[in-house]
PDB file of N, CA and C in Angstrom:
ATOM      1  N   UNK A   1       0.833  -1.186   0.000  1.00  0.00           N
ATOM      2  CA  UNK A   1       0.000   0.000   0.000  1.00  0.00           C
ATOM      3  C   UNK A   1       0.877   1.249   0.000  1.00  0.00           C
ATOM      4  N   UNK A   2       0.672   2.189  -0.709  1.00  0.00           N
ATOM      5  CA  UNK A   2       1.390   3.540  -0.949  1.00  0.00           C
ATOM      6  C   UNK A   2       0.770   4.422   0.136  1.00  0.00           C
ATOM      7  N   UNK A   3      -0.524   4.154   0.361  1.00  0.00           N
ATOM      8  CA  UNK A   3      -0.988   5.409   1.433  1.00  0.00           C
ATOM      9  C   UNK A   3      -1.313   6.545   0.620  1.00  0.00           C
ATOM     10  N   UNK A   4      -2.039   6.787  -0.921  1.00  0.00           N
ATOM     11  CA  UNK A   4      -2.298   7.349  -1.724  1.00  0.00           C
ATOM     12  C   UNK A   4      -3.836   7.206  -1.804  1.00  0.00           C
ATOM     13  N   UNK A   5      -4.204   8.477  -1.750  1.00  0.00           N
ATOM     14  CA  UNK A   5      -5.966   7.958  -2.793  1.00  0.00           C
ATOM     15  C   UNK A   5      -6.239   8.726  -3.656  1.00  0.00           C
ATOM     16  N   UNK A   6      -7.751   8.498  -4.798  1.00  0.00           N
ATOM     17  CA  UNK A   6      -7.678   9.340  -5.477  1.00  0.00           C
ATOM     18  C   UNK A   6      -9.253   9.369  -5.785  1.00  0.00           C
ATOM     19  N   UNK A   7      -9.961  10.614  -5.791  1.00  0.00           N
ATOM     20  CA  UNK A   7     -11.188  10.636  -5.987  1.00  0.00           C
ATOM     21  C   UNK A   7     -11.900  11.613  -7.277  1.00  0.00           C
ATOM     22  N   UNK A   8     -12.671  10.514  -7.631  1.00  0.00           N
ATOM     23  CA  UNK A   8     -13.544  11.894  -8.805  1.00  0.00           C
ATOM     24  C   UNK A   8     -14.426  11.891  -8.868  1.00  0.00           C
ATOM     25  N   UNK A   9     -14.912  12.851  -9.328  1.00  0.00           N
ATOM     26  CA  UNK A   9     -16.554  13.019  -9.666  1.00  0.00           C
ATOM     27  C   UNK A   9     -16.746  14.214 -10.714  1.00  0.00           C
ATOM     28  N   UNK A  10     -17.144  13.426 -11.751  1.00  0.00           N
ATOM     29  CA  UNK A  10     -17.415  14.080 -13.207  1.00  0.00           C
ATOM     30  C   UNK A  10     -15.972  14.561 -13.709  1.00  0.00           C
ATOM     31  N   UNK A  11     -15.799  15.777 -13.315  1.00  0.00           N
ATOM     32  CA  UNK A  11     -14.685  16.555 -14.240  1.00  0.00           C
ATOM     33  C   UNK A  11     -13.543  17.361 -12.520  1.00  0.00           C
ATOM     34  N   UNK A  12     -14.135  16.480 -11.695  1.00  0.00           N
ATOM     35  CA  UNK A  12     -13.324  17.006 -10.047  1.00  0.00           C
ATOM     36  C   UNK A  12     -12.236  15.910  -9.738  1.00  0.00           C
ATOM     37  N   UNK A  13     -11.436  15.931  -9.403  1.00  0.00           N
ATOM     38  CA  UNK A  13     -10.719  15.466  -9.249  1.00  0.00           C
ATOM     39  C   UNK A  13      -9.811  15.549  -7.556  1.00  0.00           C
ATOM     40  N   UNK A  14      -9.763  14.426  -6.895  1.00  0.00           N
ATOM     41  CA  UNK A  14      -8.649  14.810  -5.786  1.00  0.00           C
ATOM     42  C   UNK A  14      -8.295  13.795  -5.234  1.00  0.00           C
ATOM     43  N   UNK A  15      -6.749  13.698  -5.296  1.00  0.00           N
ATOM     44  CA  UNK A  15      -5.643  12.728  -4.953  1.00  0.00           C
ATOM     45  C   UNK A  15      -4.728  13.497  -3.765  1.00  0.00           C
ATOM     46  N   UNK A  16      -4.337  12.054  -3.367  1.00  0.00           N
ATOM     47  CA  UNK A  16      -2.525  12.636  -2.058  1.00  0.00           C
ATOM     48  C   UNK A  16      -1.691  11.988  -2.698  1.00  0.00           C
ATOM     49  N   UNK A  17      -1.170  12.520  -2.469  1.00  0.00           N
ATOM     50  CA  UNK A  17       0.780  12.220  -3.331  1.00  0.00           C
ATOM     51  C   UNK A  17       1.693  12.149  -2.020  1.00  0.00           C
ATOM     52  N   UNK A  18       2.459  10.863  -2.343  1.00  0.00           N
ATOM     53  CA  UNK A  18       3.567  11.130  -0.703  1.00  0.00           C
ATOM     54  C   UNK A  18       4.583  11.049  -1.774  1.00  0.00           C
ATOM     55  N   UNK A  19       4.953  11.646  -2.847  1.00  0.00           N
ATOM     56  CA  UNK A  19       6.567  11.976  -3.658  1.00  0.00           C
ATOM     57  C   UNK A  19       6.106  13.176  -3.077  1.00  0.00           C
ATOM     58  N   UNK A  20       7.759  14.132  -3.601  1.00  0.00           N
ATOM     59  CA  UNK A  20       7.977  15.777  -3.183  1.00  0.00           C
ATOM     60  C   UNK A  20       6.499  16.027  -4.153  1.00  0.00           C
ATOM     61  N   UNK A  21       6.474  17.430  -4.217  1.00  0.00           N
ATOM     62  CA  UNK A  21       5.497  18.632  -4.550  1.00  0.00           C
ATOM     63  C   UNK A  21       6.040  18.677  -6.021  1.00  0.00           C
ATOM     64  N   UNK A  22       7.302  18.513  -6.366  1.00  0.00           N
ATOM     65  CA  UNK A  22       7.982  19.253  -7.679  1.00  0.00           C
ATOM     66  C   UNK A  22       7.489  17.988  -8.367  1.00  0.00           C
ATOM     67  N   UNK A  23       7.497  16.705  -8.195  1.00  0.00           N
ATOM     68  CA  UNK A  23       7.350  15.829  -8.903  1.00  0.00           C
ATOM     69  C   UNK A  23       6.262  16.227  -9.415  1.00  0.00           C
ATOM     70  N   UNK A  24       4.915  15.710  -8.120  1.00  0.00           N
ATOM     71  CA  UNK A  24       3.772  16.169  -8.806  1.00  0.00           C
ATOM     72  C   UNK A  24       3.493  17.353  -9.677  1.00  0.00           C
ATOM     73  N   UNK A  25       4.402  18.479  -9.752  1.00  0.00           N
ATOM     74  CA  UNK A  25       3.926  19.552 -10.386  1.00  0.00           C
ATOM     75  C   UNK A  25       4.397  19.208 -11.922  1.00  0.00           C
ATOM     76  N   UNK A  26       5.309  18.726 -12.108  1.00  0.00           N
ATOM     77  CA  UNK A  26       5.846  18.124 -13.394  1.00  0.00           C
ATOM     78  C   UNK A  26       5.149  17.793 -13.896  1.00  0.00           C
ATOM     79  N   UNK A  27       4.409  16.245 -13.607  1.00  0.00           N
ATOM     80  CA  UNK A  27       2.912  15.655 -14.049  1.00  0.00           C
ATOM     81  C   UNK A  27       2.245  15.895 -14.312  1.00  0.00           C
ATOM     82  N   UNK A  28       1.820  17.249 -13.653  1.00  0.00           N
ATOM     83  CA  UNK A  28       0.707  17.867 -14.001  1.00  0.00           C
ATOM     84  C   UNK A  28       0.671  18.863 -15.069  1.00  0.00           C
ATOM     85  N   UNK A  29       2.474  19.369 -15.266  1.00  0.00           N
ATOM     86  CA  UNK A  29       2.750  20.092 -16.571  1.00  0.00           C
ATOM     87  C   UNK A  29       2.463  19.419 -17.892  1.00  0.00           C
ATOM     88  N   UNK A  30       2.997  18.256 -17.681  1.00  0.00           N
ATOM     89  CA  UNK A  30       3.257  17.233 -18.543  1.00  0.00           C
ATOM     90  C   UNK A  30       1.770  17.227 -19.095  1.00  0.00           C
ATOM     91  N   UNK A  31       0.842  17.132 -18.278  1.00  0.00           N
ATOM     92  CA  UNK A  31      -0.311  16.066 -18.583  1.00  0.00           C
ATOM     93  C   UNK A  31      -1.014  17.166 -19.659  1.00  0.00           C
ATOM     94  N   UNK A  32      -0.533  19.022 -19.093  1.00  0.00           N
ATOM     95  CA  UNK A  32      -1.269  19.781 -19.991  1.00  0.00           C
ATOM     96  C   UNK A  32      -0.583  20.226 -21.308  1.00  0.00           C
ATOM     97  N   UNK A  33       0.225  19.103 -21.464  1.00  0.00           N
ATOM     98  CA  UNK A  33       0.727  19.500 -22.905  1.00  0.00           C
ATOM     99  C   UNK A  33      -0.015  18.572 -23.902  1.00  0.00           C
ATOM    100  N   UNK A  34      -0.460  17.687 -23.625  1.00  0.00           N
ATOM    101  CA  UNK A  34      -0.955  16.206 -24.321  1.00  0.00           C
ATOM    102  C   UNK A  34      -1.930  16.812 -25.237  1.00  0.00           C
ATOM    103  N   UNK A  35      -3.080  17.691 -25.192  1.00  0.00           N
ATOM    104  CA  UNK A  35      -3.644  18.437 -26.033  1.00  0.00           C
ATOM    105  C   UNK A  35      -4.703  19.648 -25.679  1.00  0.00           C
ATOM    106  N   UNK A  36      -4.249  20.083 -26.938  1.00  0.00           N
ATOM    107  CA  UNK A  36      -4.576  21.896 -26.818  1.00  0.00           C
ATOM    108  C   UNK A  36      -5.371  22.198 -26.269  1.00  0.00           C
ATOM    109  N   UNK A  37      -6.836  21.531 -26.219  1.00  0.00           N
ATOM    110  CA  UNK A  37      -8.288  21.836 -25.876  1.00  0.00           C
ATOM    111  C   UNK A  37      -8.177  21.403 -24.106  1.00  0.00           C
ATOM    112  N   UNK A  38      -7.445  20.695 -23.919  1.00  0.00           N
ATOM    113  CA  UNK A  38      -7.642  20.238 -22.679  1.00  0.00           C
ATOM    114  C   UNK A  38      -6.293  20.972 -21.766  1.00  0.00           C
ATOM    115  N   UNK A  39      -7.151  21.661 -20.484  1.00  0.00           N
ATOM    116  CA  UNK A  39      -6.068  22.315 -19.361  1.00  0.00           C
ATOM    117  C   UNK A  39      -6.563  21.594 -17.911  1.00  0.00           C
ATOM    118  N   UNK A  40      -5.864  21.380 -17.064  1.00  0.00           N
ATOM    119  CA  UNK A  40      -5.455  20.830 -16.185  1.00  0.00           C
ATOM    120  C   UNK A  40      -5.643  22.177 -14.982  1.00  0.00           C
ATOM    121  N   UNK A  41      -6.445  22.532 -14.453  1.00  0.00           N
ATOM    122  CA  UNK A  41      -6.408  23.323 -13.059  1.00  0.00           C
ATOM    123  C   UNK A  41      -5.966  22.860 -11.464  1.00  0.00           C
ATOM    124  N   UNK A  42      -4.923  22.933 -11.192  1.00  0.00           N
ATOM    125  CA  UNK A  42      -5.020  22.023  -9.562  1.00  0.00           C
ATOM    126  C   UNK A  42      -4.278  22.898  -8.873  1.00  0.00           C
ATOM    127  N   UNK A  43      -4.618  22.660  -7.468  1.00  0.00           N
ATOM    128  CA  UNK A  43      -4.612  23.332  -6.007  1.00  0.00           C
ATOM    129  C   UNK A  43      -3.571  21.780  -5.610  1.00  0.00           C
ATOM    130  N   UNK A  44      -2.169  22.570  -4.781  1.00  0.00           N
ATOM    131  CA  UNK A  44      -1.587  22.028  -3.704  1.00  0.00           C
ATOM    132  C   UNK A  44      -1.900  22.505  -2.266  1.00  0.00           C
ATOM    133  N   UNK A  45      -1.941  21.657  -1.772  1.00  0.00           N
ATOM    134  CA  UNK A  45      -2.250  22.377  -0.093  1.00  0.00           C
ATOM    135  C   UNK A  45      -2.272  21.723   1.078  1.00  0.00           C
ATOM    136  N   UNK A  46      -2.410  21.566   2.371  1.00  0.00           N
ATOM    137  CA  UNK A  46      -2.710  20.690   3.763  1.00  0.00           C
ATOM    138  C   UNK A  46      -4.196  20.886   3.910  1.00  0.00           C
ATOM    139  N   UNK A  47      -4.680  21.759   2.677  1.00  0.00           N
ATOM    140  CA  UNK A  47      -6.443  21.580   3.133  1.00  0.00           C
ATOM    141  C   UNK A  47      -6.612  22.418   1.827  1.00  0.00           C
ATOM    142  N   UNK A  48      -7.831  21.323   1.439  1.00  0.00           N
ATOM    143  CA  UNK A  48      -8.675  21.802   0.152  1.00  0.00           C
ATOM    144  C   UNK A  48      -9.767  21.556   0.235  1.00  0.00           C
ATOM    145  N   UNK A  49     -10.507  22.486  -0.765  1.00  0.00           N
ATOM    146  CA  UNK A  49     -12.021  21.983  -0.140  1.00  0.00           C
ATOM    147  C   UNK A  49     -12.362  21.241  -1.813  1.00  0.00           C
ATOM    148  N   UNK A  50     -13.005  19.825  -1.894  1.00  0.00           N
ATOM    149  CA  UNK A  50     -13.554  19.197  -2.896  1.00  0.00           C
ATOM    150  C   UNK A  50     -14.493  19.073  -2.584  1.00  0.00           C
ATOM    151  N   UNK A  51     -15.933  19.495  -3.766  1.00  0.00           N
ATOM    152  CA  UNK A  51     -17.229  19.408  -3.651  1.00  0.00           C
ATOM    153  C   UNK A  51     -17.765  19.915  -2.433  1.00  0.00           C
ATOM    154  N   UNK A  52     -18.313  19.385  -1.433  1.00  0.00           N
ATOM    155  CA  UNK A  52     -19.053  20.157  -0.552  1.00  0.00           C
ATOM    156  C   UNK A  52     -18.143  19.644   0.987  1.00  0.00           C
ATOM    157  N   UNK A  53     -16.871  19.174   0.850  1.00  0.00           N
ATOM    158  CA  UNK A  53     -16.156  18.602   2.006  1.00  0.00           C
ATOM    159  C   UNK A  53     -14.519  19.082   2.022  1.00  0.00           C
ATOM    160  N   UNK A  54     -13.948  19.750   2.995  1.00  0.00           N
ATOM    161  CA  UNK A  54     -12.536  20.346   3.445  1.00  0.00           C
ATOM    162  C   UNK A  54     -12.230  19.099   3.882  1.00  0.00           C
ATOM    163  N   UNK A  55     -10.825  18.874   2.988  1.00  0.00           N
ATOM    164  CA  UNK A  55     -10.098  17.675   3.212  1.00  0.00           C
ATOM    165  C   UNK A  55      -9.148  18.539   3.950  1.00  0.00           C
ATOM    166  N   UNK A  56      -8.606  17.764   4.514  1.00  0.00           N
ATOM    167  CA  UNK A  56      -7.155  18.350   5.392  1.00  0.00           C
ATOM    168  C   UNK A  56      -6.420  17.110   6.001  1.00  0.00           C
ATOM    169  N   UNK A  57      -5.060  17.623   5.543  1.00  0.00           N
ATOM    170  CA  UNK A  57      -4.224  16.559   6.246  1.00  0.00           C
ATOM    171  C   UNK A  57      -3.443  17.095   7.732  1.00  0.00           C
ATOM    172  N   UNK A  58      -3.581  16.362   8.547  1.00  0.00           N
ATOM    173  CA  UNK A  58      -3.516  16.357  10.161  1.00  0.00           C
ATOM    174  C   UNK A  58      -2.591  16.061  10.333  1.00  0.00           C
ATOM    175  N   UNK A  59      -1.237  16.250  10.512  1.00  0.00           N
ATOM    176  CA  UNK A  59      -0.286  15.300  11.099  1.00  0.00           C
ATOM    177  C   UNK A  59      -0.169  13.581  10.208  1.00  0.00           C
ATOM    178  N   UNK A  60      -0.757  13.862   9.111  1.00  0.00           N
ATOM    179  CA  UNK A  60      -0.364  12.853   7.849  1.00  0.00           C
ATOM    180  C   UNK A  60      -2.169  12.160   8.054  1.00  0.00           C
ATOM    181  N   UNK A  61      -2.893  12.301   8.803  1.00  0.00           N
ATOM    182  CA  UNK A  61      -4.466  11.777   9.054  1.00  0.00           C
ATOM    183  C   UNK A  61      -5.258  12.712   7.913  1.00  0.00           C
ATOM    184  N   UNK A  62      -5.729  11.680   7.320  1.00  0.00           N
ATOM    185  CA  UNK A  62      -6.257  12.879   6.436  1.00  0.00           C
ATOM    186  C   UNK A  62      -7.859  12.797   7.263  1.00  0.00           C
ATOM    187  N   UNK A  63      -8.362  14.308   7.255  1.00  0.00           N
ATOM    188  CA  UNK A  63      -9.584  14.763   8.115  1.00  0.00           C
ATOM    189  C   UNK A  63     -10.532  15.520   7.267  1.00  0.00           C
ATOM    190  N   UNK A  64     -12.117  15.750   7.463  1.00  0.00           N
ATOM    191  CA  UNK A  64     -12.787  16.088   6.498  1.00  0.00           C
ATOM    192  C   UNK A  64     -13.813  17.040   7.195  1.00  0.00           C
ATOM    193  N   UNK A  65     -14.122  17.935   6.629  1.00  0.00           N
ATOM    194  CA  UNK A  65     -15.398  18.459   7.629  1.00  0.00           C
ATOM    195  C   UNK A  65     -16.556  19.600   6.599  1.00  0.00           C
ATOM    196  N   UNK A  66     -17.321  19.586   6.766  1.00  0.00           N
ATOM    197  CA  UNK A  66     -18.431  19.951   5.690  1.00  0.00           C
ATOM    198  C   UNK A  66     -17.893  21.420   5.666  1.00  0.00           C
ATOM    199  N   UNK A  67     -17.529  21.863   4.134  1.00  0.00           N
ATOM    200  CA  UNK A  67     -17.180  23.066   3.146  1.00  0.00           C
ATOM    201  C   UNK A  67     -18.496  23.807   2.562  1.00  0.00           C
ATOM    202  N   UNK A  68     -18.179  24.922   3.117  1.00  0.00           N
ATOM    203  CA  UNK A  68     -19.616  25.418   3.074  1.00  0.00           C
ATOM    204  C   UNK A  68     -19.045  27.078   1.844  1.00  0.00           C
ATOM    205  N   UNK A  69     -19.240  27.310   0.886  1.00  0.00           N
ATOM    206  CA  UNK A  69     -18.601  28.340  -0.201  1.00  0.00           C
ATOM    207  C   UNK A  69     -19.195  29.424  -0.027  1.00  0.00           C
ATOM    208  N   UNK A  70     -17.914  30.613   0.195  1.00  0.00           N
ATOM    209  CA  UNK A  70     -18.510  32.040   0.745  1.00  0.00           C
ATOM    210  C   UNK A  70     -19.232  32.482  -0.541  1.00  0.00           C
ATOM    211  N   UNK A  71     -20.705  33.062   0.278  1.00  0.00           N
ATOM    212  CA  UNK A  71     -21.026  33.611  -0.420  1.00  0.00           C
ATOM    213  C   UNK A  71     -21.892  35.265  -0.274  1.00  0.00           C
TER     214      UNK A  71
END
């Protein structure tokens, strides 16, 4: 087990990565060269909010708590 997950829904996307930050950012360069029409938007962070839930990582625990969007 890597201790990785990865979740989607429709066109959302959200994974943990335990390589450095630079790796992943590479990948993600990489992935937006593959073609023109298609761009790649992503957030690094210890807390993001996906869909209607703030993920956050705790001391490596990843923790969740209902994301509510200012409005």
């Amino acid at each position: 087990m890597t201790g990785e997950y990865y979740g989607r829904y429709i066109d959302d996307v959200f994974m943990t990565w335990n390589k450095s930050e630079n790796a992943l950012k590479q990948i993600l360069e990489n992935a937006n060269t593959l073609h023109p029409n298609i761009k790649l938007e992503y957030k690094i962070g210890k807390s993001l909010p996906f869909l209607d839930v703030l993920l956050s990582n705790i001391n490596g625990m990843l923790s969740t708590s209902v994301y509510h969007k200012p409005a």
